[in-house]
N, C-alpha and C. Protein backbone atom coordinates (compact mmCIF):
# COMPACT_ATOMS: atom_id res chain seq x y z
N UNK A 1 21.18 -4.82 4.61
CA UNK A 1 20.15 -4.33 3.72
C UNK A 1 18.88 -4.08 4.53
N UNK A 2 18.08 -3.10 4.51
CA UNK A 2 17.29 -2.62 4.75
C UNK A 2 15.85 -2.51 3.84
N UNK A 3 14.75 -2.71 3.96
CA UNK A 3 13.47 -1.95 3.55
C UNK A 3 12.73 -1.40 4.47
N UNK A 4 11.99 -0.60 4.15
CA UNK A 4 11.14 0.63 4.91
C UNK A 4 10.00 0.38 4.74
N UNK A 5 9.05 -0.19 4.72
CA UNK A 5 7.59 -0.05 4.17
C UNK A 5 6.64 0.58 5.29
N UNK A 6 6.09 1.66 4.30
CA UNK A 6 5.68 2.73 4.78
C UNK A 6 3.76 3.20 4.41
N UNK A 7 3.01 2.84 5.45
CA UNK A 7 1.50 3.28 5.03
C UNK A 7 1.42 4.29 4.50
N UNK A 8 0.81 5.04 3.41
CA UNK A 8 0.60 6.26 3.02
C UNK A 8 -0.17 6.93 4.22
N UNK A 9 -0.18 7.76 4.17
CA UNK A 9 -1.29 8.85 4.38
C UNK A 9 -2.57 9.16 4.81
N UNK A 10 -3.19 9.18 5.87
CA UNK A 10 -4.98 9.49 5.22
C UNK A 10 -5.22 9.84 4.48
N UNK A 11 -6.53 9.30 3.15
CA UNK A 11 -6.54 10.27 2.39
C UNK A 11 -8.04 10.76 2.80
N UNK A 12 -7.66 12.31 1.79
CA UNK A 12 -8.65 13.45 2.40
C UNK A 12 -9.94 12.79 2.12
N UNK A 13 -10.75 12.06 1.88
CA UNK A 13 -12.24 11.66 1.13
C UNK A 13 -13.07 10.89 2.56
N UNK A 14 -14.41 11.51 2.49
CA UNK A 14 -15.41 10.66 3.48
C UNK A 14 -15.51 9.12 3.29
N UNK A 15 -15.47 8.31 4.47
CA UNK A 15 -15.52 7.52 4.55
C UNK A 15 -16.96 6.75 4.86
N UNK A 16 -17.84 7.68 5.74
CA UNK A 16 -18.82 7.73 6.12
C UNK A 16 -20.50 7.57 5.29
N UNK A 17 -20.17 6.91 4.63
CA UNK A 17 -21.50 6.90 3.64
C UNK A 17 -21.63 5.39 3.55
N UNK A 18 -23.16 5.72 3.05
CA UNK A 18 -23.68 3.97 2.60
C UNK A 18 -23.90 4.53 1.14
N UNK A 19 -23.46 2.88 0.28
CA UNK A 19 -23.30 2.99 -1.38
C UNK A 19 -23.51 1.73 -1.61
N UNK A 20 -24.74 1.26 -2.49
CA UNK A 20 -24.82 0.10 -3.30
C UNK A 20 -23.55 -0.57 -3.82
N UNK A 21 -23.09 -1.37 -4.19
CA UNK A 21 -21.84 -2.02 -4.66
C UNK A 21 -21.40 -1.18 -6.14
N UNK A 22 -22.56 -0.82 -7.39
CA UNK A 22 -21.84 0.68 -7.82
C UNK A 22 -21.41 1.34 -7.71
N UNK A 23 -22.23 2.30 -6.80
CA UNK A 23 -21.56 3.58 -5.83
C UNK A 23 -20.78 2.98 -5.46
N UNK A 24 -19.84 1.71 -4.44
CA UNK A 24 -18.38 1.68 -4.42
C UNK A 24 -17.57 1.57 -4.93
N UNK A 25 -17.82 1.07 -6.33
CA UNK A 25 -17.00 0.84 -7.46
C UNK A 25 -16.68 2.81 -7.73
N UNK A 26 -17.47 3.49 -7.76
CA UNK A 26 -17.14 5.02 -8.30
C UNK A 26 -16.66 5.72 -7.02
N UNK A 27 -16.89 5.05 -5.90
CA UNK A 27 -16.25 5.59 -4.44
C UNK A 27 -14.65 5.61 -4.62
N UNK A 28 -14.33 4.20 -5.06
CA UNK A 28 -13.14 3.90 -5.39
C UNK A 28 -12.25 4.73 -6.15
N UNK A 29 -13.20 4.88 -7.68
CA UNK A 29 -12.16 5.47 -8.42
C UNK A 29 -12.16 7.51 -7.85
N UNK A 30 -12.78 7.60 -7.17
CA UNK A 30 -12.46 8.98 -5.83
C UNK A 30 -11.19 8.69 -5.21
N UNK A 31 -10.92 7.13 -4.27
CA UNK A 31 -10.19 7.60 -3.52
C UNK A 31 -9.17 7.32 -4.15
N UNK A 32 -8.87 6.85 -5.06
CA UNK A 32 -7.69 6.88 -6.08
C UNK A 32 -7.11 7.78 -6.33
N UNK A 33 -8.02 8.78 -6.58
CA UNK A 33 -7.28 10.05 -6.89
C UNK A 33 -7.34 11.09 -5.82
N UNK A 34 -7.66 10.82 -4.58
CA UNK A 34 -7.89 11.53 -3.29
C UNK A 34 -6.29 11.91 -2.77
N UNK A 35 -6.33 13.31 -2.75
CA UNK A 35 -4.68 13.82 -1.93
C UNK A 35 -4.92 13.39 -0.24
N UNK A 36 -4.16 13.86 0.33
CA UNK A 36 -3.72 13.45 2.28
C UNK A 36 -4.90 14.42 2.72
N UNK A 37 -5.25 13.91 3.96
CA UNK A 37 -6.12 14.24 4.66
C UNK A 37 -4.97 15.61 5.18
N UNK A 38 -5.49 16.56 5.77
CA UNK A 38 -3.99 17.48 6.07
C UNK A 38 -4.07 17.30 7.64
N UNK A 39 -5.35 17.42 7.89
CA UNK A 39 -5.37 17.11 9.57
C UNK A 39 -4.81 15.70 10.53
N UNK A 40 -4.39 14.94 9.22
CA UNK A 40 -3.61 14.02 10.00
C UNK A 40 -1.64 13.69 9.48
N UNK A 41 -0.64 14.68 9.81
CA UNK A 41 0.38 14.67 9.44
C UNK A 41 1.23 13.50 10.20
N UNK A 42 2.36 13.33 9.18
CA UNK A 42 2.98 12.34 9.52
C UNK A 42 3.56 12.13 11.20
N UNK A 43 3.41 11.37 11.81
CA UNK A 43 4.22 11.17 12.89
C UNK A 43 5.92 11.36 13.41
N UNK A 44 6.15 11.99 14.26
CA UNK A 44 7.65 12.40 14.33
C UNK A 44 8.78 10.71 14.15
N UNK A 45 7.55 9.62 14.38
CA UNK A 45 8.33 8.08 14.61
C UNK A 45 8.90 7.84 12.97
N UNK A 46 7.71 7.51 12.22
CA UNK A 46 7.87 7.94 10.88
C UNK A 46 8.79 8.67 9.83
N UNK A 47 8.55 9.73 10.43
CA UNK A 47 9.39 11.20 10.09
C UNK A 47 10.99 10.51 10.13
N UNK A 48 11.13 10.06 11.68
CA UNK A 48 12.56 9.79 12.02
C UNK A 48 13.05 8.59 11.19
N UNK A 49 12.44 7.67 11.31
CA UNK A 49 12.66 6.41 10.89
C UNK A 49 13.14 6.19 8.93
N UNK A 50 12.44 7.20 8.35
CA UNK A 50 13.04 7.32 6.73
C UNK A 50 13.56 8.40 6.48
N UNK A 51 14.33 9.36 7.69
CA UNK A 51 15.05 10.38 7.31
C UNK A 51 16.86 9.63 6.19
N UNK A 52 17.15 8.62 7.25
CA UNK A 52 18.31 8.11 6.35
C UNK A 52 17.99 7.06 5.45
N UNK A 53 16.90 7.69 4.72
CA UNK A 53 16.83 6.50 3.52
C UNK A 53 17.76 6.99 2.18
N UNK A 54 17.93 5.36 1.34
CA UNK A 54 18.97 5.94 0.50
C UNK A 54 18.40 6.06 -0.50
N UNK A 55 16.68 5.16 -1.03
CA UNK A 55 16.79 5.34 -2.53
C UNK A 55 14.93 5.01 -1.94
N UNK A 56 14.49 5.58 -2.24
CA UNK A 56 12.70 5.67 -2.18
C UNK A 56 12.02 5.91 -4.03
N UNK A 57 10.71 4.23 -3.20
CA UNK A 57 9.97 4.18 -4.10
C UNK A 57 8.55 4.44 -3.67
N UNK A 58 7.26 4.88 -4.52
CA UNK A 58 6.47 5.04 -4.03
C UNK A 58 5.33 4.41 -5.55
N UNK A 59 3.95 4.76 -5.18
CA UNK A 59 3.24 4.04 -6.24
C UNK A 59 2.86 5.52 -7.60
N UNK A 60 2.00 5.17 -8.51
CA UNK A 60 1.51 6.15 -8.84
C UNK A 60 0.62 6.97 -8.80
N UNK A 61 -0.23 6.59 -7.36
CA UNK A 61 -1.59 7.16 -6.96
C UNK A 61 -1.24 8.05 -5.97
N UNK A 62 -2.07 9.54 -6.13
CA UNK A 62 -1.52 10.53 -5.80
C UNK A 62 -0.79 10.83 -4.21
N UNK A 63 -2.29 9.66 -3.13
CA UNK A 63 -1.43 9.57 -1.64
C UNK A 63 -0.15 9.12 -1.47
N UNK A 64 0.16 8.37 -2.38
CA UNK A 64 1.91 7.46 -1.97
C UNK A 64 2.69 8.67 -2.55
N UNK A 65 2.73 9.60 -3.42
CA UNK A 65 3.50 10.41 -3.66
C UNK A 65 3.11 11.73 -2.62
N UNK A 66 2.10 12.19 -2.35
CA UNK A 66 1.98 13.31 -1.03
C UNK A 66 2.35 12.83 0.22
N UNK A 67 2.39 11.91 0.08
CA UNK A 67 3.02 11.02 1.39
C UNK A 67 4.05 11.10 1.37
N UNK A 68 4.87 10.56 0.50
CA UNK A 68 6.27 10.74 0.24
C UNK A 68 6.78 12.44 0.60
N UNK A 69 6.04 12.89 0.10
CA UNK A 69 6.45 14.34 0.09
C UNK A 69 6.31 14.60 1.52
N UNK A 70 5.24 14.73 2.12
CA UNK A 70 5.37 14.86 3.39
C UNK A 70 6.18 14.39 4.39
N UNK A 71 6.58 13.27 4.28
CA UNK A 71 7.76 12.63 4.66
C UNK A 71 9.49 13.25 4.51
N UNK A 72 9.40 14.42 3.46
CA UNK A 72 10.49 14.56 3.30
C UNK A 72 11.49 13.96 2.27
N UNK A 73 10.58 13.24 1.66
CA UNK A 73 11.17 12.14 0.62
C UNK A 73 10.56 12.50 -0.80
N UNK A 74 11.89 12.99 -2.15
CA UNK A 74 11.47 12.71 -3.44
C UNK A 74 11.57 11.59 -3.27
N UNK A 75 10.62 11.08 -4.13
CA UNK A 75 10.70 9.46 -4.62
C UNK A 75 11.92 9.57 -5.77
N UNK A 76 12.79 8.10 -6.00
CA UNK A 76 13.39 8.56 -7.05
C UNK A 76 13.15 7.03 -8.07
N UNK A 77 11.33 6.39 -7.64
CA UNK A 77 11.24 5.77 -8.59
C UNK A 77 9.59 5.89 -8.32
N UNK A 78 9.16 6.18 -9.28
CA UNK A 78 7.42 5.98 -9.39
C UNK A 78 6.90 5.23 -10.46
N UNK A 79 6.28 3.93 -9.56
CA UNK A 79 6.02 3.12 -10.48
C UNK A 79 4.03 2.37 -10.42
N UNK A 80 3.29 2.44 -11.15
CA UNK A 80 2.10 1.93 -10.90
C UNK A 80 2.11 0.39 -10.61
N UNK A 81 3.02 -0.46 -10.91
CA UNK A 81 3.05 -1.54 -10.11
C UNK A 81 3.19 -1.43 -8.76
N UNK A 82 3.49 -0.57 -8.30
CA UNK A 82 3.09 -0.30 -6.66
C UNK A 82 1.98 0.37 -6.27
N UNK A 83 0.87 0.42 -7.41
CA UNK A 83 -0.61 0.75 -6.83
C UNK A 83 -0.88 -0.33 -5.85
N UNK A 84 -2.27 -0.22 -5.36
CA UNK A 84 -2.91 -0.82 -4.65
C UNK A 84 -3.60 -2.22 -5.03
N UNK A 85 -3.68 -3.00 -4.13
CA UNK A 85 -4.09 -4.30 -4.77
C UNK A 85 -5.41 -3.97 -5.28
N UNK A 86 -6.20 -3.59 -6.35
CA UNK A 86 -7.31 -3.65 -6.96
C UNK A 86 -8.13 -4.94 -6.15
N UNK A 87 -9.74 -4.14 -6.21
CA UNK A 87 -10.62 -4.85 -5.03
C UNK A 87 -11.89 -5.08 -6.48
N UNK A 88 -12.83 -5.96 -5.99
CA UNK A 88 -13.99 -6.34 -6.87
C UNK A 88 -14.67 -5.07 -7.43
N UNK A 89 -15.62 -4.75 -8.46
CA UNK A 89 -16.21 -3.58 -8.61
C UNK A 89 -17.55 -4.08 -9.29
N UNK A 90 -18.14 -4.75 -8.88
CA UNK A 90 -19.49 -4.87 -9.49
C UNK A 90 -20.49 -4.57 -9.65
N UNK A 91 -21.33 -4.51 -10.62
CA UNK A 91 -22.71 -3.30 -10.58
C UNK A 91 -23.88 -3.84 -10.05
N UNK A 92 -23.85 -3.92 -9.01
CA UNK A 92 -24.97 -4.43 -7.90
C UNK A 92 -25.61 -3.23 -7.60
N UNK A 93 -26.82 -3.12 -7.95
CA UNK A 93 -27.70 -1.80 -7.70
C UNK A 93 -28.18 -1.92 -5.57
N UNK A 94 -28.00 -2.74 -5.46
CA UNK A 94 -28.21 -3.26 -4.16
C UNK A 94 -28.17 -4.57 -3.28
N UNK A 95 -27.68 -4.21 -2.52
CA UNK A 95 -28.04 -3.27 -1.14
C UNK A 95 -27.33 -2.20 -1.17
N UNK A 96 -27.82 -1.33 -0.20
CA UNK A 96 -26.82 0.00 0.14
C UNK A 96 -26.29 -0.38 1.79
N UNK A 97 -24.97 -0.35 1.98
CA UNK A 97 -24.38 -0.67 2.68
C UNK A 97 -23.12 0.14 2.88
N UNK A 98 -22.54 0.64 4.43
CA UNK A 98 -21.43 1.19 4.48
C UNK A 98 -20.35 1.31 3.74
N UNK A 99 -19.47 2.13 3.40
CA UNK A 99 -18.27 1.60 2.57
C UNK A 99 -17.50 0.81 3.78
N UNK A 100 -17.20 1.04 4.92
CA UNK A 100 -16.69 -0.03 5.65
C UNK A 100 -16.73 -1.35 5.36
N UNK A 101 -17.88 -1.39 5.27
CA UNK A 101 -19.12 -2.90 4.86
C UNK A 101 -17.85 -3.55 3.29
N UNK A 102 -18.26 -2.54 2.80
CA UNK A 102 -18.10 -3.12 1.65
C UNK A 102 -16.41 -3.53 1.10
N UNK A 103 -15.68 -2.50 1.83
CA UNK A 103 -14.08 -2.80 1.84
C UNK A 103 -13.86 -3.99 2.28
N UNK A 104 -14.37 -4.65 3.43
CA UNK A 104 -14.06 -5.66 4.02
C UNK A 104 -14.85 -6.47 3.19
N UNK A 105 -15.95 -6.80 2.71
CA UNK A 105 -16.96 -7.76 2.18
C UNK A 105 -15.34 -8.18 0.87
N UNK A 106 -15.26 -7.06 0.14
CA UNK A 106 -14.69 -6.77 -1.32
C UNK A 106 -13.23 -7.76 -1.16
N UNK A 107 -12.53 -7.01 0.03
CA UNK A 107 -11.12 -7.48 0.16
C UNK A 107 -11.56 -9.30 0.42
N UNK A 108 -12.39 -9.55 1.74
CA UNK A 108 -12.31 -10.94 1.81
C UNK A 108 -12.98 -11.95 0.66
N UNK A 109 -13.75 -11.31 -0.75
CA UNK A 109 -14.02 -11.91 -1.48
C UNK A 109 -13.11 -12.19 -2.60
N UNK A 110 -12.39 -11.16 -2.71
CA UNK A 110 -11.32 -10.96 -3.48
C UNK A 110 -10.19 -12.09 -3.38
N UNK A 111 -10.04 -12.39 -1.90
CA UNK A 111 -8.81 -13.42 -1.37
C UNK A 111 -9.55 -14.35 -1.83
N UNK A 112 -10.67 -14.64 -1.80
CA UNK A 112 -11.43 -16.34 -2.00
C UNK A 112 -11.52 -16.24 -3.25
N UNK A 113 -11.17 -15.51 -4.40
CA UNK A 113 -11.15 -15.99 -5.59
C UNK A 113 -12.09 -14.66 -6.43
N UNK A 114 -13.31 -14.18 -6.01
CA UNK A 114 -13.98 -13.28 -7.10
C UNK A 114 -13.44 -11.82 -7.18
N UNK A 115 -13.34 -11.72 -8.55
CA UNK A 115 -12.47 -10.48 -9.12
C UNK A 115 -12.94 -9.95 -10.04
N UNK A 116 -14.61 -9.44 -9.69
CA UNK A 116 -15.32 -8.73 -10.89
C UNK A 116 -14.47 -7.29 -11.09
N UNK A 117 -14.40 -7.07 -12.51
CA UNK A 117 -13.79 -5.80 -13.14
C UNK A 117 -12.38 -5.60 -12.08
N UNK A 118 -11.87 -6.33 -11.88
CA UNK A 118 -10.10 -5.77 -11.45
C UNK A 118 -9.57 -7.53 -11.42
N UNK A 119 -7.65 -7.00 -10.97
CA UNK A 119 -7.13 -7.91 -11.31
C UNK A 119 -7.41 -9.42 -10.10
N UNK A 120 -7.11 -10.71 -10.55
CA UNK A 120 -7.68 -12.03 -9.53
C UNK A 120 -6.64 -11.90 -8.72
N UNK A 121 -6.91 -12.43 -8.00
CA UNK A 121 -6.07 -12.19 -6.71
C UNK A 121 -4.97 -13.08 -6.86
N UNK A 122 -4.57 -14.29 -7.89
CA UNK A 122 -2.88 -14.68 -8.18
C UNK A 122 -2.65 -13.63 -9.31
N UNK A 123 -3.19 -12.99 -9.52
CA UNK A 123 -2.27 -11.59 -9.93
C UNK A 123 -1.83 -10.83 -9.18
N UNK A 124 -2.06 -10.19 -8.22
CA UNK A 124 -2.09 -9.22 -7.42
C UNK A 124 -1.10 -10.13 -6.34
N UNK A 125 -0.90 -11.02 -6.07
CA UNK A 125 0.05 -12.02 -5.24
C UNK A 125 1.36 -12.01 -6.19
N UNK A 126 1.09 -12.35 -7.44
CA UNK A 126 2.51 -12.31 -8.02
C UNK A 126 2.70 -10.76 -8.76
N UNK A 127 2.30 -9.59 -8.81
CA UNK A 127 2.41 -8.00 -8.57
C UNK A 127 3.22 -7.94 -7.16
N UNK A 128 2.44 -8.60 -6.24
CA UNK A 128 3.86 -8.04 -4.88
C UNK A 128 4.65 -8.33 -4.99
N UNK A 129 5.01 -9.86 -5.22
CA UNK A 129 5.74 -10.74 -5.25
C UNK A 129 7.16 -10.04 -6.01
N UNK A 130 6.70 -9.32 -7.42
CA UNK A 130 7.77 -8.97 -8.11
C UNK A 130 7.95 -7.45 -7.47
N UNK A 131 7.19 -6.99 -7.08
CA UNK A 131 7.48 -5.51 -6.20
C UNK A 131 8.60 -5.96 -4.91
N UNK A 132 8.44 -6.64 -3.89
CA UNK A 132 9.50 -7.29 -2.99
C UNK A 132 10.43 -7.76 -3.87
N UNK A 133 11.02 -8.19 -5.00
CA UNK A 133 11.46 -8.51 -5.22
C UNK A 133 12.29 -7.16 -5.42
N UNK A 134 11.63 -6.53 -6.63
CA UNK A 134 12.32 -5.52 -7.10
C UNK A 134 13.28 -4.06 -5.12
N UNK A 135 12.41 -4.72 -4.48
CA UNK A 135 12.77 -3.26 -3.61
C UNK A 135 14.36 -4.17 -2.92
N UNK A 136 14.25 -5.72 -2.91
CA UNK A 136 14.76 -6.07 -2.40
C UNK A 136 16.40 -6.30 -2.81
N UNK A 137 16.13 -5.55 -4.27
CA UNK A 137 17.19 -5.50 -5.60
C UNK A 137 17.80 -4.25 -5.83
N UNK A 138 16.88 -3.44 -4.91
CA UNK A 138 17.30 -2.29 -4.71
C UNK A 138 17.78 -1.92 -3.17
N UNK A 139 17.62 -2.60 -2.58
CA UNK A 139 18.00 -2.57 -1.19
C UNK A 139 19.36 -3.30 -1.05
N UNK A 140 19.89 -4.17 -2.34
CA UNK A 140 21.04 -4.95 -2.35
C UNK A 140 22.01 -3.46 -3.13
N UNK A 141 21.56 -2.67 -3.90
CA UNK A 141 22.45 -1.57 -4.25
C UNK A 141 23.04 -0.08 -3.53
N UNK A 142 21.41 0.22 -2.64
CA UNK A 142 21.55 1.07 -1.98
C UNK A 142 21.81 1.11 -0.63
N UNK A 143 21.57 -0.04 -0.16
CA UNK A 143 21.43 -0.43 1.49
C UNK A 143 20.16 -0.56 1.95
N UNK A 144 19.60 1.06 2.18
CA UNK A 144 18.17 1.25 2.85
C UNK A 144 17.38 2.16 1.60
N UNK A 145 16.04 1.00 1.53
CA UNK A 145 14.98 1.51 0.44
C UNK A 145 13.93 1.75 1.15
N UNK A 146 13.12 2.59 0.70
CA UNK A 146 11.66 3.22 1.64
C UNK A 146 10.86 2.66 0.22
N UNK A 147 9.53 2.27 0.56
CA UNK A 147 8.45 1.78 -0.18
C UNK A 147 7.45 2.78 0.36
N UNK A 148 7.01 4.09 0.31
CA UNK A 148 5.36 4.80 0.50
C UNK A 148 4.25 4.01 0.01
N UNK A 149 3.45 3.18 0.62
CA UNK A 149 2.54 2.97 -0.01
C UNK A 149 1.56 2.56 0.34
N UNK A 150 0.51 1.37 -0.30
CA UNK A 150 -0.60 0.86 0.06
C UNK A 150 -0.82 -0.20 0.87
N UNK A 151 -1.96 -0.13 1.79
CA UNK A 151 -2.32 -0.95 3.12
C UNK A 151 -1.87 -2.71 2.38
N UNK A 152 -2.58 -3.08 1.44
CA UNK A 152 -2.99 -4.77 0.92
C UNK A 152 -1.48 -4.96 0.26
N UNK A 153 -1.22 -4.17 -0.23
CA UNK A 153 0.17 -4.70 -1.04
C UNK A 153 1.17 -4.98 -0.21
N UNK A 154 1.36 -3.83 0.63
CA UNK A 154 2.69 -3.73 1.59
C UNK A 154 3.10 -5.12 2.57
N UNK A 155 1.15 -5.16 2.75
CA UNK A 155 0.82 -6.86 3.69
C UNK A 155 1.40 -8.23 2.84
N UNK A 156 1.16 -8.28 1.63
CA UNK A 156 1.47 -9.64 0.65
C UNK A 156 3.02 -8.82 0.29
N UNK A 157 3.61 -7.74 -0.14
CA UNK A 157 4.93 -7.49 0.16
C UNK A 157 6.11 -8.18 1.36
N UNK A 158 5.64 -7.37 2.49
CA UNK A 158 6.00 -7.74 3.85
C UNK A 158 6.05 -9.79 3.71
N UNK A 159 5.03 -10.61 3.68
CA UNK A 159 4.79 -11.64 3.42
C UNK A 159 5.74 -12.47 2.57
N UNK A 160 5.96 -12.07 1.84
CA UNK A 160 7.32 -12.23 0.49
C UNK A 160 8.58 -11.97 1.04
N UNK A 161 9.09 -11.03 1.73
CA UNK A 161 10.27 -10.48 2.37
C UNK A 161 10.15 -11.93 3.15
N UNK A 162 9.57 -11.79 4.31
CA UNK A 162 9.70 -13.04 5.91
C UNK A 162 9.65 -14.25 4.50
N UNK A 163 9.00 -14.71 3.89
CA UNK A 163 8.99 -15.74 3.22
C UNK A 163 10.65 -16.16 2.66
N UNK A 164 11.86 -15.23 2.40
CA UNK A 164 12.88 -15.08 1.54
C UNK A 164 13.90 -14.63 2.06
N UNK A 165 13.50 -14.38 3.39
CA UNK A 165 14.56 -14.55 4.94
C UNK A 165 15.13 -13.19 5.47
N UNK A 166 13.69 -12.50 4.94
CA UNK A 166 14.06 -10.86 5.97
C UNK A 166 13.29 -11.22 6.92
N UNK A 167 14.10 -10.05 8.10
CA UNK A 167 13.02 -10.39 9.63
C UNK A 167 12.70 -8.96 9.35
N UNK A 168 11.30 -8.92 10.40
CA UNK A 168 10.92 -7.58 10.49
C UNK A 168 9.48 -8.10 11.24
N UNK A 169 8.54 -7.25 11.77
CA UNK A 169 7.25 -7.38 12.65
C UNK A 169 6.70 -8.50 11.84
N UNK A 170 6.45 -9.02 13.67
CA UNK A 170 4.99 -9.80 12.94
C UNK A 170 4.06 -9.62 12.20
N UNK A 171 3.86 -8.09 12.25
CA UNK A 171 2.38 -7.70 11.35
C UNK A 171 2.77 -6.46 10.42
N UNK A 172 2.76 -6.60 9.31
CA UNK A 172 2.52 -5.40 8.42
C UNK A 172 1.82 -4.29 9.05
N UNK A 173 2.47 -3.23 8.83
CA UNK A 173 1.79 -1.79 9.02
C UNK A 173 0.37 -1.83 8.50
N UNK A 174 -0.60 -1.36 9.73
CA UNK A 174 -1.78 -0.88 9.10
C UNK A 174 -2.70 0.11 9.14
N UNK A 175 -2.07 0.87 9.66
CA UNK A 175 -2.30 2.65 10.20
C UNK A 175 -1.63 3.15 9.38
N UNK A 176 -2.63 4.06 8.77
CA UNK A 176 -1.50 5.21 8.29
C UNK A 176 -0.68 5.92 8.56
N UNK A 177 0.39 6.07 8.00
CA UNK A 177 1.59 6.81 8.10
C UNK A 177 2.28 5.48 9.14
N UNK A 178 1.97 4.53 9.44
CA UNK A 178 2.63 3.44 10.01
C UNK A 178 3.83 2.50 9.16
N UNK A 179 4.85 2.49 9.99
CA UNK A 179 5.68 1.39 9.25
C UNK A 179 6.12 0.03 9.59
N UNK A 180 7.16 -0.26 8.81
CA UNK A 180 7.64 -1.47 9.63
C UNK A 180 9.51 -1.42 8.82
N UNK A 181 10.11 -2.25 9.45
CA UNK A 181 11.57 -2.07 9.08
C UNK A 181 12.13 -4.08 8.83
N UNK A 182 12.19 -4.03 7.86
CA UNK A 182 12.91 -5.38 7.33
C UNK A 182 14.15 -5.41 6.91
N UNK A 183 14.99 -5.98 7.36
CA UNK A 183 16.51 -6.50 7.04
C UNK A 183 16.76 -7.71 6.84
N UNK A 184 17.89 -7.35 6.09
CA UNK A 184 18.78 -9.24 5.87
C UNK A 184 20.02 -8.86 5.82
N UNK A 185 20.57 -9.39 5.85
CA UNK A 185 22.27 -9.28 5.62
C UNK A 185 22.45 -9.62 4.45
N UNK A 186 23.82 -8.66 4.24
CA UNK A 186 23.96 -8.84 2.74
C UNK A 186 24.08 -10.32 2.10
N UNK A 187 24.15 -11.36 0.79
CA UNK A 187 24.22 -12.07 0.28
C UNK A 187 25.36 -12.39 -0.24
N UNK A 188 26.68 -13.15 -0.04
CA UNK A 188 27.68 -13.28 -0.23
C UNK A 188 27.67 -13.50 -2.26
């Protein structure tokens, strides 16, 4: 048995701006709906690596499916439980600070517990939790499953797999269009 987990895409939207903690909350719901950057296409490693996939899932936000596509892959399951781990969104008129700044501020506050306006982070732990589960239920039917998707999930995904006795990299993919390859042997 096989899984594929697969970084989406660049997506097309500036990264380059400073935004009060509002403005990132509405930055957000941009890159949500942001298609692939086009100037950065998939890699031939990539490309090669999920040509023999048997059954691909991807999320419902528009990069994991242009991704997919670019890849060469219909998805033949699209599901919003494979969105992205939802990050804090609070209406802090200030400071104005990088979105860099603030992805990282957001994600490491998020792990320590605060989860203004999105889901707490033992939600979003047991969301992967049942996403690995599910690919790994599908990887027991089909052989090899491809996952297109998001940077935070794929990481607490990946995490769940090694936890339940797939091997695969030490480190979750974190480049786009980057993957990683997890196996187990089948289960008697």
């Amino acid at each position: 048995m096989t899984i594929l987990l697969i970084r989406h895409g660049r997506p097309d939207i500036r990264t380059d701006q400073c935004r009060t903690a509002s403005g990132w909350a509405e930055w957000v719901e941009h890159y949500d709906r942001a298609g692939l950057d086009p100037a950065l296409p998939p890699p031939a490693e990539t490309l090669a690596v999920i040509r023999d996939c048997r059954y691909s899932v991807c999320s419902s936000l528009p990069r994991s499916q242009e991704s997919a596509t670019a890849l060469g892959v219909t998805p033949d399951l699209y599901d919003a439980a494979f969105r992205e781990l939802e990050m804090p969104r609070p209406g802090w008129r200030t400071p104005k600070l990088p979105l860099t700044v603030w992805l990282f501020l957001f994600r490491l506050l998020w792990l320590l517990g605060y989860s203004a306006r999105c889901e707490s982070v033992s939600d979003g732990k047991a969301r992967a939790q049942t996403c690995a589960d599910r690919l790994a239920a599908l990887a027991a039917t089909h052989g090899t499953v491809a996952f297109v998707g998001h940077g935070a999930l794929i990481w607490l995904i990946a995490r769940h797999l090694k936890a339940t006795g797939w091997t695969g990299p030490r480190k979750a993919p974190r480049q786009h269009w980057g993957f990683g390859v997890y196996r187990r042997p089948p289960q008697p």
